[in-house]
PDB file of N, CA and C in Angstrom:
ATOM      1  N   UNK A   1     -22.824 -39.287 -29.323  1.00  0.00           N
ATOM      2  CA  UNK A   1     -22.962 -39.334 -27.889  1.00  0.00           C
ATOM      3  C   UNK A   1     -22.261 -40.553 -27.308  1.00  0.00           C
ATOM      4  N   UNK A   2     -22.251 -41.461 -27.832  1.00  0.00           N
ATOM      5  CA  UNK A   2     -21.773 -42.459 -27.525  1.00  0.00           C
ATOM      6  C   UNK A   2     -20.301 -42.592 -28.086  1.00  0.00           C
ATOM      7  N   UNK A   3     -19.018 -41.965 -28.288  1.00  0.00           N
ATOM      8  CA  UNK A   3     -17.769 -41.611 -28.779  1.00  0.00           C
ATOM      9  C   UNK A   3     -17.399 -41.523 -27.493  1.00  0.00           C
ATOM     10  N   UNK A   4     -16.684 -42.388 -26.839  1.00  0.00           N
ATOM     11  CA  UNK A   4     -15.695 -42.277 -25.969  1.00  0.00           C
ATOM     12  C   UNK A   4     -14.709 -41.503 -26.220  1.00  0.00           C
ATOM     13  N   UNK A   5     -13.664 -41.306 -27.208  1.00  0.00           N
ATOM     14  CA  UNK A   5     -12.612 -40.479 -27.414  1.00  0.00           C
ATOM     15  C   UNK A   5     -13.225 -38.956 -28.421  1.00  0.00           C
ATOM     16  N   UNK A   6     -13.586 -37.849 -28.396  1.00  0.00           N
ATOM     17  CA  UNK A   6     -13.540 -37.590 -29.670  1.00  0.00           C
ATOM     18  C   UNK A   6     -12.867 -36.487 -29.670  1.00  0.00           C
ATOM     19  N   UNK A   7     -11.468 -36.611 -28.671  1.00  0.00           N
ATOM     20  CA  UNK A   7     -10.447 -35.849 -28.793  1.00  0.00           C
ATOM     21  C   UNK A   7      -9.024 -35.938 -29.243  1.00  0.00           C
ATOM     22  N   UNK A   8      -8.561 -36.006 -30.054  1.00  0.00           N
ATOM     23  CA  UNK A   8      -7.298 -36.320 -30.793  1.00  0.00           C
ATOM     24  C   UNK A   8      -6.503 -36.908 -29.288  1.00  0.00           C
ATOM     25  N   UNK A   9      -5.567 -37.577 -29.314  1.00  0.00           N
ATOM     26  CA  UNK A   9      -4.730 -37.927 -28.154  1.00  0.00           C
ATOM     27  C   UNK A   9      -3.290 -37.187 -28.581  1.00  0.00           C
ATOM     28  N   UNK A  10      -3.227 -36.298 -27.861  1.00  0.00           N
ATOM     29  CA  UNK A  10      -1.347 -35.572 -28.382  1.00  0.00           C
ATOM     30  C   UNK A  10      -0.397 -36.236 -27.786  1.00  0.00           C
ATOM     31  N   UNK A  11       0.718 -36.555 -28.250  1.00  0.00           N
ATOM     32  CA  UNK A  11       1.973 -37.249 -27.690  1.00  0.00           C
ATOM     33  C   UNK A  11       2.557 -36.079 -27.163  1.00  0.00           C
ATOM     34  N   UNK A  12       3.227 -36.511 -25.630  1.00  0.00           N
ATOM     35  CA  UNK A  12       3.876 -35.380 -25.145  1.00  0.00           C
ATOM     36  C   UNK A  12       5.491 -35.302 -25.678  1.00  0.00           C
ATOM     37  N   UNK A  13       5.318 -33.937 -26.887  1.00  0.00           N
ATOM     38  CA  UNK A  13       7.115 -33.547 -27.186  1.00  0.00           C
ATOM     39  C   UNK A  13       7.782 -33.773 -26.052  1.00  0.00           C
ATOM     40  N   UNK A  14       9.190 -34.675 -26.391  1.00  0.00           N
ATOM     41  CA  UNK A  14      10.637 -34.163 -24.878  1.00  0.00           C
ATOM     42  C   UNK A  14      10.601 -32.632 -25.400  1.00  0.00           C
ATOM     43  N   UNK A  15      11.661 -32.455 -24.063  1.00  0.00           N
ATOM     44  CA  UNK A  15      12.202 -31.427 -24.285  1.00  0.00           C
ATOM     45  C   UNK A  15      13.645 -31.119 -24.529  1.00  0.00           C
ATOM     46  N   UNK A  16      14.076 -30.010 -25.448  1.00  0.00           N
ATOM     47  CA  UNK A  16      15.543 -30.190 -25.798  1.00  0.00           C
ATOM     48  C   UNK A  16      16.337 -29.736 -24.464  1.00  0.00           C
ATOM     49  N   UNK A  17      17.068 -30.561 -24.202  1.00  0.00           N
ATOM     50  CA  UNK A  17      18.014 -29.905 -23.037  1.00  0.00           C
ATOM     51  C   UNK A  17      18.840 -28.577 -23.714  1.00  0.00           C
ATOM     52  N   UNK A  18      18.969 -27.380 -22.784  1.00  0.00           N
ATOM     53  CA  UNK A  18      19.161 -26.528 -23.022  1.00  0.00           C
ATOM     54  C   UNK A  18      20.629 -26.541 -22.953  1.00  0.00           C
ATOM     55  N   UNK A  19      20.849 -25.550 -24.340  1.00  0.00           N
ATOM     56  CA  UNK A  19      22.251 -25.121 -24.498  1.00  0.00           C
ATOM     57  C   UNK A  19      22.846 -24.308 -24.618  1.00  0.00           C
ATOM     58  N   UNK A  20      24.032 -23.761 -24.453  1.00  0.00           N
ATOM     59  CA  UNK A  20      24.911 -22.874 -24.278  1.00  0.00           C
ATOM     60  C   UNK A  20      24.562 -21.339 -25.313  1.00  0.00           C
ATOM     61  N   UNK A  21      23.732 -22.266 -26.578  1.00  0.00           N
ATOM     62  CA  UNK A  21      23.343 -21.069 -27.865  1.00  0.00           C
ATOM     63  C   UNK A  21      22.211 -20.552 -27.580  1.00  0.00           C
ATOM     64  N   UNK A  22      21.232 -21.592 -27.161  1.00  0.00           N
ATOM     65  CA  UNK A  22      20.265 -21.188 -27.005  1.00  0.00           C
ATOM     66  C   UNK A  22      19.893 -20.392 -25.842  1.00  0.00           C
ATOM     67  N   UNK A  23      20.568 -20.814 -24.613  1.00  0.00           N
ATOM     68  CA  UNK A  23      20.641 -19.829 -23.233  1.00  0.00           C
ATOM     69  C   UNK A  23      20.846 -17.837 -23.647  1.00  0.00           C
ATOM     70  N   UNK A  24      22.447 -18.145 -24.636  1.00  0.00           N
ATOM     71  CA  UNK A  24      22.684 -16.531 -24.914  1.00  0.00           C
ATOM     72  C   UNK A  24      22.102 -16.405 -25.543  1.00  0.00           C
ATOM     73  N   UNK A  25      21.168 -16.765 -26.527  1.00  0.00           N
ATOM     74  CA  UNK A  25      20.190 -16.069 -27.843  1.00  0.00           C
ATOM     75  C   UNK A  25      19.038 -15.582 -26.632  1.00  0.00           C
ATOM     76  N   UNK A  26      18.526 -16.420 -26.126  1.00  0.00           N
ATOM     77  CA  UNK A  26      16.670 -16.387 -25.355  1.00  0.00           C
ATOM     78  C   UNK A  26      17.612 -15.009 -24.305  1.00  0.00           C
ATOM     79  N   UNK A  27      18.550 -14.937 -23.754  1.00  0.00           N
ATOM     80  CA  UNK A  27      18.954 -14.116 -22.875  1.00  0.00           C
ATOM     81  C   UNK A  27      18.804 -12.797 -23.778  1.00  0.00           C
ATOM     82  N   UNK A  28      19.485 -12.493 -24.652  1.00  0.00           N
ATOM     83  CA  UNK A  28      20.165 -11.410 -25.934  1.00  0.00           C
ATOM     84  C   UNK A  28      18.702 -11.055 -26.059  1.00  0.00           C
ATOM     85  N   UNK A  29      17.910 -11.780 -26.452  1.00  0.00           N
ATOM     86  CA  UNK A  29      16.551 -11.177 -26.821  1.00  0.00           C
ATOM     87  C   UNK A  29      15.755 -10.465 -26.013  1.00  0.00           C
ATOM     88  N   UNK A  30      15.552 -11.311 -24.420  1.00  0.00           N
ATOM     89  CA  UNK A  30      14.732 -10.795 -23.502  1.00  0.00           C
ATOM     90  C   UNK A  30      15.404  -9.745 -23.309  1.00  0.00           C
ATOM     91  N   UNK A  31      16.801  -9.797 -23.346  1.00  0.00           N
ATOM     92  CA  UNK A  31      17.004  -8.089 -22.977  1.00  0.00           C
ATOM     93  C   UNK A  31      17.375  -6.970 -23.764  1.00  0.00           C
ATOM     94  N   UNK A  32      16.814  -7.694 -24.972  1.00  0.00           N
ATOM     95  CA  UNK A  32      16.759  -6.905 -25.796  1.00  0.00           C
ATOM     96  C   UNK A  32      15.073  -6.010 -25.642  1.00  0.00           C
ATOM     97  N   UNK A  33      14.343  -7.179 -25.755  1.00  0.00           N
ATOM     98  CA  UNK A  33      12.710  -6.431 -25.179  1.00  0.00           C
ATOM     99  C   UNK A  33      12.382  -5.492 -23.983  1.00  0.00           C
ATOM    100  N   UNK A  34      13.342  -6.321 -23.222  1.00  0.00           N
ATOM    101  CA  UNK A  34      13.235  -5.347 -22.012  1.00  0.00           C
ATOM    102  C   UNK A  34      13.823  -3.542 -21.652  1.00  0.00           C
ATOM    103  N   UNK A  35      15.048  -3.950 -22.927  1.00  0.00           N
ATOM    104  CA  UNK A  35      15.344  -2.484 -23.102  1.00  0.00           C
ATOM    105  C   UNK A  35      14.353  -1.561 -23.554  1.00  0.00           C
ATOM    106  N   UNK A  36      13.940  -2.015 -25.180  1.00  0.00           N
ATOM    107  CA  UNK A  36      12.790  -1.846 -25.888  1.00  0.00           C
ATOM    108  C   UNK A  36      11.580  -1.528 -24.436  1.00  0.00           C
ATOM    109  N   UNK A  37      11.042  -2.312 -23.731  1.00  0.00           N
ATOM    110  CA  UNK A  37      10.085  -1.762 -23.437  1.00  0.00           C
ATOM    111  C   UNK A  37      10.138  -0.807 -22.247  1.00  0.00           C
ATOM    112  N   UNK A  38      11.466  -1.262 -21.600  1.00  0.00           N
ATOM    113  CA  UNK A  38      11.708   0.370 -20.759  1.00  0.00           C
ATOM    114  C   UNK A  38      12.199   1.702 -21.196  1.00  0.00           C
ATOM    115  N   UNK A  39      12.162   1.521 -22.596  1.00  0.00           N
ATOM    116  CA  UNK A  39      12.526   3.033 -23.231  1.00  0.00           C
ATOM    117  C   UNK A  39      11.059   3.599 -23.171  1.00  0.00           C
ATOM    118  N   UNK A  40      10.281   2.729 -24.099  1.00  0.00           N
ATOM    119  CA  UNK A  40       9.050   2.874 -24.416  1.00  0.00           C
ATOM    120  C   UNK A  40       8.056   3.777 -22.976  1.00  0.00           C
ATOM    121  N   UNK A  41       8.369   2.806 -21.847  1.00  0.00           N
ATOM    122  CA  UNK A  41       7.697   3.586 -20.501  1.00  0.00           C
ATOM    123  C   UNK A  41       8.206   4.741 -20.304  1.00  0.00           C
ATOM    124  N   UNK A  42       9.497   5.117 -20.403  1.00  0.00           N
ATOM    125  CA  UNK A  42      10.038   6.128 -19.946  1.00  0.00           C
ATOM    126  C   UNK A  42       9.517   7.291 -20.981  1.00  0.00           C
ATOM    127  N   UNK A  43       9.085   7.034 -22.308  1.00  0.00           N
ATOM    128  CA  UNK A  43       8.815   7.615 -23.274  1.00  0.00           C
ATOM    129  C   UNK A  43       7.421   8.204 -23.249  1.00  0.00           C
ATOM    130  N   UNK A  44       6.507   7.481 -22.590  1.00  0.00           N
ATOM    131  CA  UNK A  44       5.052   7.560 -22.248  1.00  0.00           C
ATOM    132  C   UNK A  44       4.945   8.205 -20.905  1.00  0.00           C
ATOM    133  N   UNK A  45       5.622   7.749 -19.827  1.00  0.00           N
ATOM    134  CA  UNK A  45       5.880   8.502 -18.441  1.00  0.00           C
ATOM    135  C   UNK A  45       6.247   9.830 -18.890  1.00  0.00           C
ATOM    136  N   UNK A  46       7.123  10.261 -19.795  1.00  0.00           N
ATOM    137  CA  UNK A  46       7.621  11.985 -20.221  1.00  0.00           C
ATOM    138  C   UNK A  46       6.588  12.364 -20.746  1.00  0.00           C
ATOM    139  N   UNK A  47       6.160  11.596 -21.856  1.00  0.00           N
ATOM    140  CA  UNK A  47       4.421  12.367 -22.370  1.00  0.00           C
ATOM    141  C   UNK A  47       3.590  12.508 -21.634  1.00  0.00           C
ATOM    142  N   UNK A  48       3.093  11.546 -20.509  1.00  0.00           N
ATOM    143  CA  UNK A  48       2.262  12.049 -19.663  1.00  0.00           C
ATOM    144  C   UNK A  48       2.597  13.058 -18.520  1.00  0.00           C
ATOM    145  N   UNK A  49       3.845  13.389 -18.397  1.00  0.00           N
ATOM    146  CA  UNK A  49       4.337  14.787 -17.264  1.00  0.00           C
ATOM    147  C   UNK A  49       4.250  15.646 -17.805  1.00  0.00           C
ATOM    148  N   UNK A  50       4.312  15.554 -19.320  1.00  0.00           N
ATOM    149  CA  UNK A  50       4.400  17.249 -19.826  1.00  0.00           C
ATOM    150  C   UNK A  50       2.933  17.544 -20.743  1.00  0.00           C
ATOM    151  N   UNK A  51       2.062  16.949 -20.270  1.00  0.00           N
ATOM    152  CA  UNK A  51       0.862  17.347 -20.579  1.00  0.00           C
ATOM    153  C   UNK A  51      -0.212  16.740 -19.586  1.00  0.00           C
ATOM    154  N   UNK A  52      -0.234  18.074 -18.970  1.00  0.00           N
ATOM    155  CA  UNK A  52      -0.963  18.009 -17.804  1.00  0.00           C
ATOM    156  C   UNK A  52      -2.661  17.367 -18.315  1.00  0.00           C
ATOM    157  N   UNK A  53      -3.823  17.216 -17.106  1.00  0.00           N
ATOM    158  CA  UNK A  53      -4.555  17.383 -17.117  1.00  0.00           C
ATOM    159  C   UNK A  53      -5.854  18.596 -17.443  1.00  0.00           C
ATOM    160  N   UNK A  54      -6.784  18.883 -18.180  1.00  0.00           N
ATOM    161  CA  UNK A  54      -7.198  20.474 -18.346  1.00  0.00           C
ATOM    162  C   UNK A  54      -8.874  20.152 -17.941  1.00  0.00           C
ATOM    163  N   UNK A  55      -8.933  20.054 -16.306  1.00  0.00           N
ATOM    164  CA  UNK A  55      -9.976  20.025 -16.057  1.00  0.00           C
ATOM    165  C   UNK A  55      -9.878  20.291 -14.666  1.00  0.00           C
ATOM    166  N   UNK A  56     -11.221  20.696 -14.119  1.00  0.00           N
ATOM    167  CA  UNK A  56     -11.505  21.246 -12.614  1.00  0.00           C
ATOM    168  C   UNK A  56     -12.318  20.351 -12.047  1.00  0.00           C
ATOM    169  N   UNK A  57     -12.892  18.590 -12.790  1.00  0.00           N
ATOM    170  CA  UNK A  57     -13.594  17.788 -11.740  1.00  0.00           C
ATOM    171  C   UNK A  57     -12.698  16.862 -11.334  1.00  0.00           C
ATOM    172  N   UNK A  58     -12.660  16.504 -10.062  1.00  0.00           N
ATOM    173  CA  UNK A  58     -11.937  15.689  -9.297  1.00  0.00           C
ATOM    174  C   UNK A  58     -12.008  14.643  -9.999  1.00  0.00           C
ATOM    175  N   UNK A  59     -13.010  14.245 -10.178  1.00  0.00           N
ATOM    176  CA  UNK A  59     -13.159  12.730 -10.937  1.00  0.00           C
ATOM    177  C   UNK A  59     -12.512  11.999 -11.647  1.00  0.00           C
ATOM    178  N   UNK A  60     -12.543  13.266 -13.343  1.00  0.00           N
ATOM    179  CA  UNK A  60     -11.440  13.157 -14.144  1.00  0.00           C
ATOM    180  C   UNK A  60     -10.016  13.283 -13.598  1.00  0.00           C
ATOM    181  N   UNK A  61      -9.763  14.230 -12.835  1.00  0.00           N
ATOM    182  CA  UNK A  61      -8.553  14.244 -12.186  1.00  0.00           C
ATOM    183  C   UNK A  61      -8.182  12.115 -11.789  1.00  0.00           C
ATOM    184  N   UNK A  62      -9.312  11.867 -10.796  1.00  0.00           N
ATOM    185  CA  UNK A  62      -8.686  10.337 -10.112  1.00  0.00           C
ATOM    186  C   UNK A  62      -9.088   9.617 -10.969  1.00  0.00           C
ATOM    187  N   UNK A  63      -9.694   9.815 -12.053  1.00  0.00           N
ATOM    188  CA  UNK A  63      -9.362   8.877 -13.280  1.00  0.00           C
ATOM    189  C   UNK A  63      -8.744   8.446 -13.964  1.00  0.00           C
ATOM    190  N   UNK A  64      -7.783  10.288 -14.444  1.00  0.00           N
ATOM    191  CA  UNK A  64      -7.031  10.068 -15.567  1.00  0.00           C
ATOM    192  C   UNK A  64      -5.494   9.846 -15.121  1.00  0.00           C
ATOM    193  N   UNK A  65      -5.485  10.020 -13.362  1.00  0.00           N
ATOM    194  CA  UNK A  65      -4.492   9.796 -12.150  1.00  0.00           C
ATOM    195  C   UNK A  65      -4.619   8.086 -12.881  1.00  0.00           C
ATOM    196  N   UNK A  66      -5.294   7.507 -12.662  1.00  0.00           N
ATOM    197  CA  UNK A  66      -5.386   5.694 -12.263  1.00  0.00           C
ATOM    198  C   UNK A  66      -4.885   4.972 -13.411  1.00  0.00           C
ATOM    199  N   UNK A  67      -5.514   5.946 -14.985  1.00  0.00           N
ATOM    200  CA  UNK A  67      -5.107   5.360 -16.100  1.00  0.00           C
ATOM    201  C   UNK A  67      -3.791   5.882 -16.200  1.00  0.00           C
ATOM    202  N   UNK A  68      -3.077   6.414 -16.087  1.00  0.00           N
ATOM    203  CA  UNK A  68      -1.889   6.774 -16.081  1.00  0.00           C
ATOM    204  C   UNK A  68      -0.481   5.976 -15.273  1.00  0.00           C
ATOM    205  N   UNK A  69      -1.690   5.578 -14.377  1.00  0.00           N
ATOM    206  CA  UNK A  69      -0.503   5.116 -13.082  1.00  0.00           C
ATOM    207  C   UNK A  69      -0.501   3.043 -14.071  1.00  0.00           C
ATOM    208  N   UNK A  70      -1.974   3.140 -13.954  1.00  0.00           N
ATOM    209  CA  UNK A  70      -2.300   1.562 -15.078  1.00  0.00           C
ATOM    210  C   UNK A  70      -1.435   0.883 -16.037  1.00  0.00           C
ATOM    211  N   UNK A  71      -0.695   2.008 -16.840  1.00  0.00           N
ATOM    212  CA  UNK A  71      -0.463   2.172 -18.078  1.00  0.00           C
ATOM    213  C   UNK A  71       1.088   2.189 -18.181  1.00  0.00           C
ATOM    214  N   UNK A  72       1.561   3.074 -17.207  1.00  0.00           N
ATOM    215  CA  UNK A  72       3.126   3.218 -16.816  1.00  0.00           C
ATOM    216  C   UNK A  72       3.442   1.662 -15.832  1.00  0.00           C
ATOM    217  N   UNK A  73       2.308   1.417 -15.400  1.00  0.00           N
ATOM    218  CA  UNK A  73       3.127   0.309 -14.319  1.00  0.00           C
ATOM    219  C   UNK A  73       3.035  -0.751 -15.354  1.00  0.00           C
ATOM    220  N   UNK A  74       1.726  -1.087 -16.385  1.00  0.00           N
ATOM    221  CA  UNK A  74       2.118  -2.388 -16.877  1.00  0.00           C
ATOM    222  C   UNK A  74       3.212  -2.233 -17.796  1.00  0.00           C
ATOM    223  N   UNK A  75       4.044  -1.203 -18.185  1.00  0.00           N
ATOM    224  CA  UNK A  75       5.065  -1.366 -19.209  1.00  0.00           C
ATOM    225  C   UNK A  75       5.942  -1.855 -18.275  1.00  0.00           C
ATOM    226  N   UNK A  76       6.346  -1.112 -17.279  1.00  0.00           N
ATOM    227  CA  UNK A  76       7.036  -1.552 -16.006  1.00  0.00           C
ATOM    228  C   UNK A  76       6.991  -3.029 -15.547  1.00  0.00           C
ATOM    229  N   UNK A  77       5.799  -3.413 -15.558  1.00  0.00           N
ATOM    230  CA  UNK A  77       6.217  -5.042 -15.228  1.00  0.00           C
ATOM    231  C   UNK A  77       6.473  -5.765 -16.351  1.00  0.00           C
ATOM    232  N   UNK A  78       6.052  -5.225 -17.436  1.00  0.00           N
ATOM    233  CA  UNK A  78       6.483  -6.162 -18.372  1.00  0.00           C
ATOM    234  C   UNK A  78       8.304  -5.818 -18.826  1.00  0.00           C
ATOM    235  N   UNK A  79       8.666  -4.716 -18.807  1.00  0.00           N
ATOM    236  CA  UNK A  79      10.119  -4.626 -18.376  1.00  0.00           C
ATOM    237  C   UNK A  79      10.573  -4.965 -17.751  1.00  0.00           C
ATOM    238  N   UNK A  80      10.451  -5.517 -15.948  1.00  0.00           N
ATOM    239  CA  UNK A  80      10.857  -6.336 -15.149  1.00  0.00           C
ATOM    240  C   UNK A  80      10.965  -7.751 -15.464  1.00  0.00           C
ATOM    241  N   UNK A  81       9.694  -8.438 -16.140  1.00  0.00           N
ATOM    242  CA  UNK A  81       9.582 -10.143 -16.580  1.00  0.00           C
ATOM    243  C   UNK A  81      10.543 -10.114 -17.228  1.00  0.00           C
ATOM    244  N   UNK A  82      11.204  -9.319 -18.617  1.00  0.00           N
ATOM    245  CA  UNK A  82      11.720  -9.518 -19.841  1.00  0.00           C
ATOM    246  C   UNK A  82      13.264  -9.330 -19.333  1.00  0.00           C
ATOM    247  N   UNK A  83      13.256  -8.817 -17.821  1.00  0.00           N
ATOM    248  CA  UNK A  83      15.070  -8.169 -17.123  1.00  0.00           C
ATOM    249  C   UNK A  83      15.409  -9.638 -16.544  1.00  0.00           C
ATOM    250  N   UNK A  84      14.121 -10.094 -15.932  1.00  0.00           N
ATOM    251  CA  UNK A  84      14.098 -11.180 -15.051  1.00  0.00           C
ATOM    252  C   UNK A  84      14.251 -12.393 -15.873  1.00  0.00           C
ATOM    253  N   UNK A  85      13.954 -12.467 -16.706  1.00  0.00           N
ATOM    254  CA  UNK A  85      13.796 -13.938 -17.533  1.00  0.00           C
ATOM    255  C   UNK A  85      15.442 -13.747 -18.345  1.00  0.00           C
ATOM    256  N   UNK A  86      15.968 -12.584 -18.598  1.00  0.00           N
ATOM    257  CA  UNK A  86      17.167 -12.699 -19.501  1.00  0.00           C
ATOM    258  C   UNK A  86      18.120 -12.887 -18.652  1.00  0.00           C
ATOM    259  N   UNK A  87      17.965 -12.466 -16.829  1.00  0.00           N
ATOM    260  CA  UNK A  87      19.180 -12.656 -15.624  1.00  0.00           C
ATOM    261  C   UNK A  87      19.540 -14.090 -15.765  1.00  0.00           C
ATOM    262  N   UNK A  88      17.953 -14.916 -15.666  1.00  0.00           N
ATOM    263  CA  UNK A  88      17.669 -16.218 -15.766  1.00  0.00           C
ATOM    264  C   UNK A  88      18.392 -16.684 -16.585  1.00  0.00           C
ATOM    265  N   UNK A  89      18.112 -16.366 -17.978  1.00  0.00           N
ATOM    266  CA  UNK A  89      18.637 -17.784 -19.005  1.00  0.00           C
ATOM    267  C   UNK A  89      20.120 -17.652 -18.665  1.00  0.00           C
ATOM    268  N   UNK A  90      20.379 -15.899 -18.347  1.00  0.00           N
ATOM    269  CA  UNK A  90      22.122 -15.868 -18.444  1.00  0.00           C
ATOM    270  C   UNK A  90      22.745 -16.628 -17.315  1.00  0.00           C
ATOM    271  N   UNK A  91      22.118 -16.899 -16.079  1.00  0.00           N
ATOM    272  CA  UNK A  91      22.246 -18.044 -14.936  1.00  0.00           C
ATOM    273  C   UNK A  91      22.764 -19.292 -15.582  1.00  0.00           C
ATOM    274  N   UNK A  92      21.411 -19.847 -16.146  1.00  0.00           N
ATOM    275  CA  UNK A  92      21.323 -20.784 -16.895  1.00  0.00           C
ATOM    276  C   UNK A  92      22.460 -21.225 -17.929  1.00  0.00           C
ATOM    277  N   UNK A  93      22.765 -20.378 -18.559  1.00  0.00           N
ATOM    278  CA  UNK A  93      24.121 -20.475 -19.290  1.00  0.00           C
ATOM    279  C   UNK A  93      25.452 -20.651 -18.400  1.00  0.00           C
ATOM    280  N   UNK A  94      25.526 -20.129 -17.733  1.00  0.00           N
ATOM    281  CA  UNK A  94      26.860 -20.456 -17.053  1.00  0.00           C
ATOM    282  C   UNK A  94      26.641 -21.532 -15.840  1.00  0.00           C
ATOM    283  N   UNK A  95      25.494 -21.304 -14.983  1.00  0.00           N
ATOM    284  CA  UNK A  95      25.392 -23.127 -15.185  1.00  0.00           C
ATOM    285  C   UNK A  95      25.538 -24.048 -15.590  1.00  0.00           C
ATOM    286  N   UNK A  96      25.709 -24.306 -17.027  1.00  0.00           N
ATOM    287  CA  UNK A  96      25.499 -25.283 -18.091  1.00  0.00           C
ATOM    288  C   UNK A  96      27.263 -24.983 -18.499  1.00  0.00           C
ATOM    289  N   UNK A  97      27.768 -23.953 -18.459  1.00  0.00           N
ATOM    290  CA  UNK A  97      29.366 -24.116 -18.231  1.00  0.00           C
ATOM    291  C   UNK A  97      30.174 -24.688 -17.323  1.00  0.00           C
ATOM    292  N   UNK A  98      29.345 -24.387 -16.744  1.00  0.00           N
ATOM    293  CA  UNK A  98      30.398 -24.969 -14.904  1.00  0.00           C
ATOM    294  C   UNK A  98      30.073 -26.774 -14.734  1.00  0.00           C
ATOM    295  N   UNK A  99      28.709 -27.042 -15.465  1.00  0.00           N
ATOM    296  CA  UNK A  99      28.828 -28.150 -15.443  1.00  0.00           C
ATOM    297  C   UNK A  99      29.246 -29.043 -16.586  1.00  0.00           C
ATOM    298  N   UNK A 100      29.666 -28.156 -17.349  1.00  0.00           N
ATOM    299  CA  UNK A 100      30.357 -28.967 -18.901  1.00  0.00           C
ATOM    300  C   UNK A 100      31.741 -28.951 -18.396  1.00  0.00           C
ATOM    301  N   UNK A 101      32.453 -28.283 -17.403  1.00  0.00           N
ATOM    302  CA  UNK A 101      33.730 -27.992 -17.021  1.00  0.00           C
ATOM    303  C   UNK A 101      34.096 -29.020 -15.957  1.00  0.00           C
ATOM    304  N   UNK A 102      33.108 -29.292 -15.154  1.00  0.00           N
ATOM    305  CA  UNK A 102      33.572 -30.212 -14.080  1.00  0.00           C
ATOM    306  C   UNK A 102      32.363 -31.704 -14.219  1.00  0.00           C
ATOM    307  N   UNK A 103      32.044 -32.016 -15.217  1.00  0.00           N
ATOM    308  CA  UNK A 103      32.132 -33.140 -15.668  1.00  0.00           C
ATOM    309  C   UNK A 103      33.118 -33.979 -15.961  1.00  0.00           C
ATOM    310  N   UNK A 104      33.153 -35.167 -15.534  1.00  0.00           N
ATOM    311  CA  UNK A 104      34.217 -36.091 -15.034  1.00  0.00           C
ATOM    312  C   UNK A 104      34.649 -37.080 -17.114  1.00  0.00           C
ATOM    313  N   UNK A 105      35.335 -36.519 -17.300  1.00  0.00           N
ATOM    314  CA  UNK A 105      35.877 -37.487 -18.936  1.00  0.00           C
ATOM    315  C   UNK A 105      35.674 -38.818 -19.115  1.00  0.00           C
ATOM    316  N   UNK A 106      34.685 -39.125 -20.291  1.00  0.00           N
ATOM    317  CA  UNK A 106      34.539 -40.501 -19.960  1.00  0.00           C
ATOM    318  C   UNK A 106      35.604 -40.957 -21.483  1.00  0.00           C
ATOM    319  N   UNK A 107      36.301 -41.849 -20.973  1.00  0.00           N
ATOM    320  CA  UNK A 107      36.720 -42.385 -22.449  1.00  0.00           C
ATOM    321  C   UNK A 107      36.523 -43.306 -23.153  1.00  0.00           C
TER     322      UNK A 107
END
């Protein structure tokens, strides 16, 4: 009770300034996932059109409506983060060109 610290103290890691390899790899990947997971929706969106619902209570109907709509949209956003984050790093990369290019030569 009386332990003032009795939590490890972590040193905060730098961070590596980002580079030209690492920009196209983290890019290459996210959109690589993002392909991956918009096949995947489109794959689950076709399974769920071609097999209807087989019931006459509304309920199930706005149920199996909600899980459906649930299910297709989160692949969907997670295909958007993974489109959005790979536009990004690829920004990021040619950023990091334009300023390796018009950096002034020191000798």
């Amino acid at each position: 009770m009386s332990d003032p610290n009795l939590t490890p103290q972590t040193e905060n890691p730098t961070q590596a300034p980002a580079s030209l390899v690492r920009c196209v790899t983290g890019a290459v990947i996210s959109g690589g996932l993002s392909f991956a997971v918009y096949s995947l929706m489109i794959a689950i969106a076709t399974n769920f059109a071609t097999k209807p619902i087989h019931s006459d209570n509304p309920l199930v109907w706005k149920i199996s409506s909600a899980v459906r709509t649930l299910v297709v949209g989160v692949f969907a956003l997670g295909s958007g983060i993974f489109g959005i984050v790979a536009i990004g790093l690829l920004a990021l990369a040619i950023q990091s060109i334009i300023q390796q290019l018009t950096k002034p030569k020191s000798s």
